[in-house]
Protein backbone atom coordinates (compact mmCIF):
# COMPACT_ATOMS: atom_id res chain seq x y z
CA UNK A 1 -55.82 -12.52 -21.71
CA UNK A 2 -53.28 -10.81 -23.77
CA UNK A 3 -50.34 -13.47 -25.57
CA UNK A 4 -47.56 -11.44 -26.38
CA UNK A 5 -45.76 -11.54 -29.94
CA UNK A 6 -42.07 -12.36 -28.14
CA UNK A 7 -40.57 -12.26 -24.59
CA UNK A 8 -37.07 -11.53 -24.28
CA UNK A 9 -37.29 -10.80 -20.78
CA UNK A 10 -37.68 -14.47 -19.95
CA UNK A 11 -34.74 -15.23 -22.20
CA UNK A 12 -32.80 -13.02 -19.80
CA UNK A 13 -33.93 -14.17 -16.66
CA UNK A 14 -32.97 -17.51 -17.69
CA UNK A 15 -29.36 -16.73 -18.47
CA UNK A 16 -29.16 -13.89 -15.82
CA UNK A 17 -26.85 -15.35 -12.42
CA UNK A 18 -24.48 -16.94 -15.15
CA UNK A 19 -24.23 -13.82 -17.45
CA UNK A 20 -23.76 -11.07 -14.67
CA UNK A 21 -20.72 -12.93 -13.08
CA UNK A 22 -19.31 -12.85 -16.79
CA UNK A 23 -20.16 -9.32 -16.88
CA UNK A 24 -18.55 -8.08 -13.81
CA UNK A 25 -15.21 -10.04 -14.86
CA UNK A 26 -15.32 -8.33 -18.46
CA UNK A 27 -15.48 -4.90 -16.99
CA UNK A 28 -12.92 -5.96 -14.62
CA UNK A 29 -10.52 -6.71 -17.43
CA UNK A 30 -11.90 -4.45 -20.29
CA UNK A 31 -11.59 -5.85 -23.16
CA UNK A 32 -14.46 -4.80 -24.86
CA UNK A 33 -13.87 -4.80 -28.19
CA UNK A 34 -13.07 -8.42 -29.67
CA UNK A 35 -11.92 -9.38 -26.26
CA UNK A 36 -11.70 -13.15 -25.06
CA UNK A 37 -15.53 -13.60 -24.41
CA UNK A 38 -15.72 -12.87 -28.68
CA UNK A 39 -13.06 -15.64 -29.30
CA UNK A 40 -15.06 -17.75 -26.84
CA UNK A 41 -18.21 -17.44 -28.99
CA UNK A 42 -16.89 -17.88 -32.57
CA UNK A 43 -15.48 -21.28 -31.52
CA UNK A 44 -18.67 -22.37 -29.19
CA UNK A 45 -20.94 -21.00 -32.76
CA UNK A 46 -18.51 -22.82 -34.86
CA UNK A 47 -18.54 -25.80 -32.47
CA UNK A 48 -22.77 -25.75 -32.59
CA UNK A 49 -22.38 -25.80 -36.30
CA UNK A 50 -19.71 -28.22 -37.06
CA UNK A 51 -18.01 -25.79 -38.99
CA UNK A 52 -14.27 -24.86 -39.16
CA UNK A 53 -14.42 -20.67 -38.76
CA UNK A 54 -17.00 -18.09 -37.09
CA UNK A 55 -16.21 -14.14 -36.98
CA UNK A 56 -18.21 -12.32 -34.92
CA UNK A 57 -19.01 -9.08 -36.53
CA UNK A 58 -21.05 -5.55 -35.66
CA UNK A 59 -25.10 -6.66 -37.38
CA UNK A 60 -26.26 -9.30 -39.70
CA UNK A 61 -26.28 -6.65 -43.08
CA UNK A 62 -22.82 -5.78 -42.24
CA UNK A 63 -22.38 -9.64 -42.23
CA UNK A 64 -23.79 -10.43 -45.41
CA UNK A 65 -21.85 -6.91 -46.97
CA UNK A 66 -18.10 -8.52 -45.16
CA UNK A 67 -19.55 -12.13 -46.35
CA UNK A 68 -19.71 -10.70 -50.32
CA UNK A 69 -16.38 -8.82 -49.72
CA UNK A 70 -14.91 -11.63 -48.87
CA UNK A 71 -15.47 -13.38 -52.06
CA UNK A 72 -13.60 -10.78 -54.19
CA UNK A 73 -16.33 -10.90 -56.99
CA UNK A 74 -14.09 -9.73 -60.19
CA UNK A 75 -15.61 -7.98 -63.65
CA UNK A 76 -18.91 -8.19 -64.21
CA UNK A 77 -21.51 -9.39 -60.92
CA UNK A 78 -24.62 -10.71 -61.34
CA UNK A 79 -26.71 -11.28 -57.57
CA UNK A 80 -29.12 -13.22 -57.38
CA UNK A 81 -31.77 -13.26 -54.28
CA UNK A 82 -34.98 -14.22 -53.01
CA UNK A 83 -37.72 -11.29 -53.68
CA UNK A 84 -39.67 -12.32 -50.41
CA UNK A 85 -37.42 -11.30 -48.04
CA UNK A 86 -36.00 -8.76 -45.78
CA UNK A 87 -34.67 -5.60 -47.53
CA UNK A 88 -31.41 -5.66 -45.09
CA UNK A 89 -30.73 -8.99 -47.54
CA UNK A 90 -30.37 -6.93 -50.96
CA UNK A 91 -28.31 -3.79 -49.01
CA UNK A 92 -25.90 -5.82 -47.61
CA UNK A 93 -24.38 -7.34 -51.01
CA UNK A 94 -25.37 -4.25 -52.58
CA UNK A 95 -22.88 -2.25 -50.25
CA UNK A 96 -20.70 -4.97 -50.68
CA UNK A 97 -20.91 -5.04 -54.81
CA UNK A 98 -22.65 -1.63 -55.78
CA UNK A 99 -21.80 -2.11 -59.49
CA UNK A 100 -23.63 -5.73 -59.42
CA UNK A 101 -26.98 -6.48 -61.58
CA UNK A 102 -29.51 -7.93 -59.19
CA UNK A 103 -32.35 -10.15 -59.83
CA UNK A 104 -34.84 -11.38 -57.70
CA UNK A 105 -36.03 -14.44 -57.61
CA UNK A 106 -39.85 -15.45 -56.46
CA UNK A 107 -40.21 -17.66 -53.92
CA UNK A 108 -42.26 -21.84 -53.34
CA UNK A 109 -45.43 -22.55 -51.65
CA UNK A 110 -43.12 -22.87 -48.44
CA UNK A 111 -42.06 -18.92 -48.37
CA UNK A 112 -38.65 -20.28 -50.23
CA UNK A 113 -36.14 -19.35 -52.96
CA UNK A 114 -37.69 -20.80 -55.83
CA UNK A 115 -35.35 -23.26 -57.08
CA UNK A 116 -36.77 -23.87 -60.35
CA UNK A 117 -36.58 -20.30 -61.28
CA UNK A 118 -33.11 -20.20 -60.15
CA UNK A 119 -32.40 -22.92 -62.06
CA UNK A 120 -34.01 -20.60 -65.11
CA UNK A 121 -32.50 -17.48 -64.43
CA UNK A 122 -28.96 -18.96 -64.38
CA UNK A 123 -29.11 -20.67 -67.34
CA UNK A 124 -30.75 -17.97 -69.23
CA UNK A 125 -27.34 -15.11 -67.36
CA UNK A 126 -24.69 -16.89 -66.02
CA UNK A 127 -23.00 -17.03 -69.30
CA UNK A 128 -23.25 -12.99 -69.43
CA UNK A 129 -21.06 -12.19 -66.54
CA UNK A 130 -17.92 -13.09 -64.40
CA UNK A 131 -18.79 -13.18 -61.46
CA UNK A 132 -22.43 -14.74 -60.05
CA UNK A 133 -23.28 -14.77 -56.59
CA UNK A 134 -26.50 -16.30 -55.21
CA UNK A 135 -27.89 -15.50 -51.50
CA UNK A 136 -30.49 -17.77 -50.59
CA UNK A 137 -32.58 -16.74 -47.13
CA UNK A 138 -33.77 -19.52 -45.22
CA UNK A 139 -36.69 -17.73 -43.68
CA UNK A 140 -39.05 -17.47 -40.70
CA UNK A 141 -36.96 -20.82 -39.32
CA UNK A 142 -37.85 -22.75 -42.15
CA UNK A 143 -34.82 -23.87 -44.88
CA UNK A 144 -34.40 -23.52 -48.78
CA UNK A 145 -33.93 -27.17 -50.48
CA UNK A 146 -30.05 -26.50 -50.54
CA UNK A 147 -29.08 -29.70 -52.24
CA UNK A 148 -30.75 -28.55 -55.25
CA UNK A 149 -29.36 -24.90 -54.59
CA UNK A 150 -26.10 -26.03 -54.42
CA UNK A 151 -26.44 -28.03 -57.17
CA UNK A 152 -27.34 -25.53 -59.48
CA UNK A 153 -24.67 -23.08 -58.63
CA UNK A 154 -22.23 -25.86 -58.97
CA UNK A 155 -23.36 -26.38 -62.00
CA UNK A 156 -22.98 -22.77 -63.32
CA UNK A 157 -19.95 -21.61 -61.24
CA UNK A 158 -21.56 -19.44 -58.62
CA UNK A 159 -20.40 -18.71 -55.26
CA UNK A 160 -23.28 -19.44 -52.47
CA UNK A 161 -23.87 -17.30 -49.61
CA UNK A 162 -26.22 -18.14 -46.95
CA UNK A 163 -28.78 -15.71 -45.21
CA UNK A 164 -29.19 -17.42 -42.08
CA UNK A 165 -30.66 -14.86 -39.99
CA UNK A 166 -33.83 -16.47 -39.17
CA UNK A 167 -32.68 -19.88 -39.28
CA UNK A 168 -30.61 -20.64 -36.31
CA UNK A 169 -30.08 -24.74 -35.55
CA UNK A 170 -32.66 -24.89 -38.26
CA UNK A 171 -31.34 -28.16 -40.15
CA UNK A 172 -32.25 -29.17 -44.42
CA UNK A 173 -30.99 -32.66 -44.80
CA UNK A 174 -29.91 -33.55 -41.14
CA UNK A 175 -27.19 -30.74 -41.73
CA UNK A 176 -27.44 -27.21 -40.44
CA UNK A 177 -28.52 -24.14 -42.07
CA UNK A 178 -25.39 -21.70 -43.30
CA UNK A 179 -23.24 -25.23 -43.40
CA UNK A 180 -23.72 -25.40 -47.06
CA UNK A 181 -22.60 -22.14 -49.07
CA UNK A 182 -19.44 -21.04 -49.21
CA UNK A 183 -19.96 -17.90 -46.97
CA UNK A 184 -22.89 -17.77 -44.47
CA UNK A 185 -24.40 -14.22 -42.50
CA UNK A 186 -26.27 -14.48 -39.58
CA UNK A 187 -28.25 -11.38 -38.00
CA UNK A 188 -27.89 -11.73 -33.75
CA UNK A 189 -30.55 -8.92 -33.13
CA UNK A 190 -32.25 -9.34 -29.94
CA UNK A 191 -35.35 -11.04 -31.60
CA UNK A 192 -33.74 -13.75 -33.21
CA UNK A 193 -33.47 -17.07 -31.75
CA UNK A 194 -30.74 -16.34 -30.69
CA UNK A 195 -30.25 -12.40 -29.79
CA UNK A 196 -27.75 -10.33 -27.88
CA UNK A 197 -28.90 -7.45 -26.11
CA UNK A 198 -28.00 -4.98 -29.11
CA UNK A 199 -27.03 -5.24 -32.44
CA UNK A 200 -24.52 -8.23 -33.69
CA UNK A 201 -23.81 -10.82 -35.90
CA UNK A 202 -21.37 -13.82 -37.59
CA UNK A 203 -20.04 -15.15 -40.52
CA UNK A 204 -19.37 -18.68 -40.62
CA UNK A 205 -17.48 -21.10 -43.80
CA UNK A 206 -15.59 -24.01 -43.84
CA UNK A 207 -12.91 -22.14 -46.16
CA UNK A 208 -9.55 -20.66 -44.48
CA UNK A 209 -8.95 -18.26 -47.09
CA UNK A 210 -12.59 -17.04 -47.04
CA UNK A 211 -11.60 -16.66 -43.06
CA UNK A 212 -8.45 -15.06 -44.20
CA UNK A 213 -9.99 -12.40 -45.66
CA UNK A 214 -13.18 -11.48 -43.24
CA UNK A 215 -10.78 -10.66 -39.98
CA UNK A 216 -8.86 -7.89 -41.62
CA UNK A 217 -12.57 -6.62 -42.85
CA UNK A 218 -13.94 -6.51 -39.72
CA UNK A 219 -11.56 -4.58 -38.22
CA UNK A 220 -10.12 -1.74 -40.09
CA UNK A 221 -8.10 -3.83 -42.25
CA UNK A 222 -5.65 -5.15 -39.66
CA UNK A 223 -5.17 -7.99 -37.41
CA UNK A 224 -2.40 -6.93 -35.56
CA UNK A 225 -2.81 -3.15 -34.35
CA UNK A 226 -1.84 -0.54 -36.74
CA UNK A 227 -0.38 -2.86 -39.55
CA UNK A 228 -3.87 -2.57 -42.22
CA UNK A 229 -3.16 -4.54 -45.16
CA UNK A 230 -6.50 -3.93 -47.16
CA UNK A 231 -9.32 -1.27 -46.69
CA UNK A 232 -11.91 -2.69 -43.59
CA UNK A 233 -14.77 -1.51 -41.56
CA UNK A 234 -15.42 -0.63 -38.14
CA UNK A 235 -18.01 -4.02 -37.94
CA UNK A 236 -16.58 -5.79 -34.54
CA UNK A 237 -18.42 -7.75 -32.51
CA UNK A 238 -19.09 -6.21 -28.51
CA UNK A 239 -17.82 -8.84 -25.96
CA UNK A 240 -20.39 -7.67 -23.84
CA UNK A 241 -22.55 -9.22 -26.72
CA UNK A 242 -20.60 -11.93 -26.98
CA UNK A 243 -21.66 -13.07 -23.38
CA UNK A 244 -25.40 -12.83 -23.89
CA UNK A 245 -24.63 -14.90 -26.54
CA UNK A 246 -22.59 -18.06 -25.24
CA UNK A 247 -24.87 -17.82 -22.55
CA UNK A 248 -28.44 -17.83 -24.71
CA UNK A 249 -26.76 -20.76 -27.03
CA UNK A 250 -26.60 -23.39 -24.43
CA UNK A 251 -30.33 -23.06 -24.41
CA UNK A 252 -31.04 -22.46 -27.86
CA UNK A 253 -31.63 -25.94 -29.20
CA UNK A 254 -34.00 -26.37 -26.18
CA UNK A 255 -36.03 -22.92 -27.23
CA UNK A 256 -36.36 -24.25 -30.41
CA UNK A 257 -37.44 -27.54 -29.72
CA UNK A 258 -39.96 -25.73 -27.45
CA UNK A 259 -41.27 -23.27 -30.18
CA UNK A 260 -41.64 -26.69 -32.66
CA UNK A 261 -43.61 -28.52 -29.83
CA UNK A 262 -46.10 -25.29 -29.78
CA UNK A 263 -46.07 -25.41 -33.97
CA UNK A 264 -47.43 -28.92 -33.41
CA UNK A 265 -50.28 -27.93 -31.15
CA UNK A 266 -51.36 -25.05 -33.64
CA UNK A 267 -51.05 -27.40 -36.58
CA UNK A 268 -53.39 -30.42 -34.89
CA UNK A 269 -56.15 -27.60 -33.36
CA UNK A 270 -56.06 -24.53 -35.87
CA UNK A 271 -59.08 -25.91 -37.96
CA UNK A 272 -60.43 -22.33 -39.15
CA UNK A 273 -60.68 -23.11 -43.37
CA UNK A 274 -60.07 -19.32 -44.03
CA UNK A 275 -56.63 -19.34 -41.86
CA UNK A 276 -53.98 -20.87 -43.45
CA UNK A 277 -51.20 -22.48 -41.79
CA UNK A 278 -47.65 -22.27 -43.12
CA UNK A 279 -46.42 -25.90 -44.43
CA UNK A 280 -43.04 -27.35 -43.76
CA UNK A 281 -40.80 -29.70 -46.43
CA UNK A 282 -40.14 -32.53 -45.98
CA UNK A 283 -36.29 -32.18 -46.20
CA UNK A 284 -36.91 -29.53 -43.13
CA UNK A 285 -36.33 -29.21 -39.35
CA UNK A 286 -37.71 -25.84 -38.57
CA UNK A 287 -36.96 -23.73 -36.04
CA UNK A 288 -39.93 -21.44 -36.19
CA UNK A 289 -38.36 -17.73 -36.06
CA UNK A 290 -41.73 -16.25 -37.18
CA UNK A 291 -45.03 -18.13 -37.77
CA UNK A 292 -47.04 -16.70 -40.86
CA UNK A 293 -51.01 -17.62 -41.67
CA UNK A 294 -52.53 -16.56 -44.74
CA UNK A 295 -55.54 -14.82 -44.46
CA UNK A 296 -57.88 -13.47 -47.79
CA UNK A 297 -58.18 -9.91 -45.61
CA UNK A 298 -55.42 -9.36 -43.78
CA UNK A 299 -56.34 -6.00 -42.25
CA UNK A 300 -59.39 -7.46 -41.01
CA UNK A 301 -57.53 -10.42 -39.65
CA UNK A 302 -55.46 -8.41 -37.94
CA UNK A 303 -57.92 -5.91 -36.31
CA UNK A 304 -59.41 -9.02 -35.36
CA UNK A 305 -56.41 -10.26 -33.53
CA UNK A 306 -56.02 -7.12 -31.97
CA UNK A 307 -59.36 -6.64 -30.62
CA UNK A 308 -59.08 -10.27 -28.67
CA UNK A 309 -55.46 -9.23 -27.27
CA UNK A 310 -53.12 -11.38 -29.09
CA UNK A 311 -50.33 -9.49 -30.80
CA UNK A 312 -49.19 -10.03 -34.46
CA UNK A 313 -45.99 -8.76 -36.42
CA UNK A 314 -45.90 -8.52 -40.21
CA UNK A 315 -42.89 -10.14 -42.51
CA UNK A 316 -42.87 -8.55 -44.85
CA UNK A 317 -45.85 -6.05 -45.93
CA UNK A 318 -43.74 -4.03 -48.47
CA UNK A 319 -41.88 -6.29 -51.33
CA UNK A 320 -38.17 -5.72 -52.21
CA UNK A 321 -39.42 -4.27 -55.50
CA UNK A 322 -41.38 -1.51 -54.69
CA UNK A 323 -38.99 0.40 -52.31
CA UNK A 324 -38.17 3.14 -53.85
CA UNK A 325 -34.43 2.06 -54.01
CA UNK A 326 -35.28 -1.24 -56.38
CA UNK A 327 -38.43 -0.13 -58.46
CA UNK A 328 -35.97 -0.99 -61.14
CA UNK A 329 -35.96 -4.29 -59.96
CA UNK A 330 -40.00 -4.74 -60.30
CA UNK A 331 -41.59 -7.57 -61.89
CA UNK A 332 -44.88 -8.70 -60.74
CA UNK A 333 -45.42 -11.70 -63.13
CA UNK A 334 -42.52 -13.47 -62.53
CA UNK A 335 -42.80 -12.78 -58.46
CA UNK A 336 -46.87 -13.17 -57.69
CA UNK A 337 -46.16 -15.56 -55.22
CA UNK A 338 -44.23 -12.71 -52.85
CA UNK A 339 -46.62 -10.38 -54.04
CA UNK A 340 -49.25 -12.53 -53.08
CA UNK A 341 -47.98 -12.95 -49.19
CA UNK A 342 -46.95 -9.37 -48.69
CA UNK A 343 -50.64 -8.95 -48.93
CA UNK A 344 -52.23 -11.86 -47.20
CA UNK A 345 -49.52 -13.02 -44.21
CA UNK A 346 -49.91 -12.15 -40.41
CA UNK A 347 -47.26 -13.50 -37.82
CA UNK A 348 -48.51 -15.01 -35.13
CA UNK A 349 -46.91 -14.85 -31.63
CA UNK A 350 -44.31 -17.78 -31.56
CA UNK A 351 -41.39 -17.96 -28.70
CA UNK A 352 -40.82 -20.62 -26.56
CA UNK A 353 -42.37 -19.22 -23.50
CA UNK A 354 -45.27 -18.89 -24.11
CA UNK A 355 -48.04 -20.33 -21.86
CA UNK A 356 -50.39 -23.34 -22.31
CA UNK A 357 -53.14 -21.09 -21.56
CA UNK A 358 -51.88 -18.64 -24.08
CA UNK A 359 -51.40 -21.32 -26.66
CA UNK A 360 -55.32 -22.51 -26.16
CA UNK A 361 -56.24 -19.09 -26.22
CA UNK A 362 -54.80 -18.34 -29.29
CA UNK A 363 -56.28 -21.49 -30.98
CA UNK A 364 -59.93 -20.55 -29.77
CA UNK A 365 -59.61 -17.37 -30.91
CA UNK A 366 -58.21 -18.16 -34.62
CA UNK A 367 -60.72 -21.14 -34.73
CA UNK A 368 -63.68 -18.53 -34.45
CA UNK A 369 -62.34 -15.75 -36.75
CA UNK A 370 -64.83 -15.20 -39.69
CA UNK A 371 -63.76 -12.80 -42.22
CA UNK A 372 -67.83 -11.99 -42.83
CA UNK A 373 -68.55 -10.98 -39.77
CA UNK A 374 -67.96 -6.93 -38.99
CA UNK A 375 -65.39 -6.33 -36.28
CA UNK A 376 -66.94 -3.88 -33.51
């Protein structure tokens, strides 16, 4: 049996009849660029959300770079983000704020932006520059404990944006992830929970002047055509995108729930002591983008999984900090614990098709792994 890592073909077939009919009518009318199926998804995103404004926008880094933009950081920057995450996260703001000092920040026993050593670095900083900006990542579906994040940058006058690009209808508190901050970036590549066929993304806030600002950014600087009132980007949305997209979030919630349900299987049968499960807070509904175990020899683990057909992904085997980009940026005391799962985490398959059979399979498998015995 082989149990694939995703299956986006199933995702299609289920929006398919609906999404071709919307297809044929958009080449009908051509409006391909920011045409009425984008306007149709920022308000059915916003809608999902329970937030006032959504702007569709070309990828999730060009998202977080319009997202940082949009605050108009003044004099003297200091970013702060999470060191276990995707690099996309640091070259978005640093595109956006290229002058900026960064920091990164380890992360909690739960993959998390460590909000104790937030709390540290901002009281030790903040009081050293103008402007601060904190990104927290809410990663592999799981959320960061954003009443105490929000708390803290209250407290030290820091603007908040959201990396929600693994997070979709993930909730922390009974409210949604990228509801919180004052700017939130989601990535909509094609193996998110919820992907367009291509590259795309959004921006959501609950701030009109924040709004304001991201439309002429998007698009060249203008909002009506050829009157550009500030320097933009080429970062529009496709409405052919946009259609994959209202069509894949009327199923979305019921995905995720699916890919929890599966989570709970793995967590009551996976009873292998050297495999360890990721936990979840208890502040937390997860939504289970990627699903990481811990293993003491990863490679091993991995050939392992291999051998027996089950395929595996890896997020993230190279740390922020030793890119050759951010070197300047290393610091392996203060960040073992990203350190630490760059070299022990394997993702397991996790979408919310997969199979009963594939889900026992899996289990069996994992439950007789044994690091000490040679793999043939």
């Amino acid at each position: 049996m082989k149990v694939s890592f995703n299956n986006l073909y199933e995702q299609w077939l289920t929006i398919k009849d609906k999404a071709l009919t919307d297809l044929d009518n958009l080449f009908y009318r051509s409006d391909f660029i920011l045409g009425k199926d984008v306007d149709k998804f920022e308000q059915k995103f916003s809608k999902f959300l329970d937030i006032p404004y959504a702007v569709g926008v070309s990828n999730g880094t060009d998202a977080l770079k319009l997202a940082a933009l949009a605050l108009e950081p003044k004099g003297s920057t200091l970013v702060v983000i999470p060191a276990n995450t995707y690099i996309a996260t640091i070259f978005g703001i640093d595109n956006a704020v290229p002058g900026a000092d960064f920091m990164l920040i380890d992360c909690d026993q739960y993959y998390q932006l460590d909000t104790d050593k937030l709390s540290d670095v901002l009281s030790t900083h903040s009081q050293n520059y103008s402007t601060i900006i904190v990104v927290c990542v809410h990663l592999y579906g799981y959320t960061c404990d954003m009443h105490k994040i929000t708390a803290i940058c209250n407290k030290h006058n820091a603007w908040l944006i959201e990396d929600v690009s693994q997070a979709h209808g993930a909730k922390a508190y009974n409210k949604y992830a990228g509801t919180f901050g004052h700017v939130s970036a989601f990535s909509l590549y094609p193996g998110k929970n919820l992907g367009c066929a291509g590259d795309g993304g959004v921006i959501v806030t609950p701030h009109q002047y924040i709004y304001d600002r991201l439309l002429p950014l998007r698009n060249l600087g203008s909002i009506k055509k050829y009157q550009h009132i500030v320097k933009g980007y080429n970062h529009r949305l496709d409405s052919l995108q946009a259609i994959i997209l209202n069509h894949k979030l009327d199923y979305l919630e019921e995905w995720n729930s699916k890919r929890r349900q599966i989570v709970n299987r793995l967590e009551s049968s996976i009873s292998n002591e050297h495999v360890k499960l990721p936990a979840t807070p208890s502040y937390c509904v997860p939504i289970h983008h990627i699903y990481p175990v811990l293993t003491n020899n990863k490679e091993h683990f991995q050939t392992y999984l291999t051998v027996n057909n089950i395929e595996y992904g890896m997020h993230y085997p190279i740390p922020i900090e030793i890119t050759p980009m951010y070197q300047h940026l290393r610091d392996h005391t203060s960040n073992k614990n990203t350190i630490n799962y760059c070299n022990t985490a394997t993702s397991l398959p996790m979408h919310p098709f997969l199979k009963t059979e594939e889900v026992d399979y899996m289990i069996d498998t994992i439950n007789k792994y044994n690091p000490f015995i040679s793999i043939v």
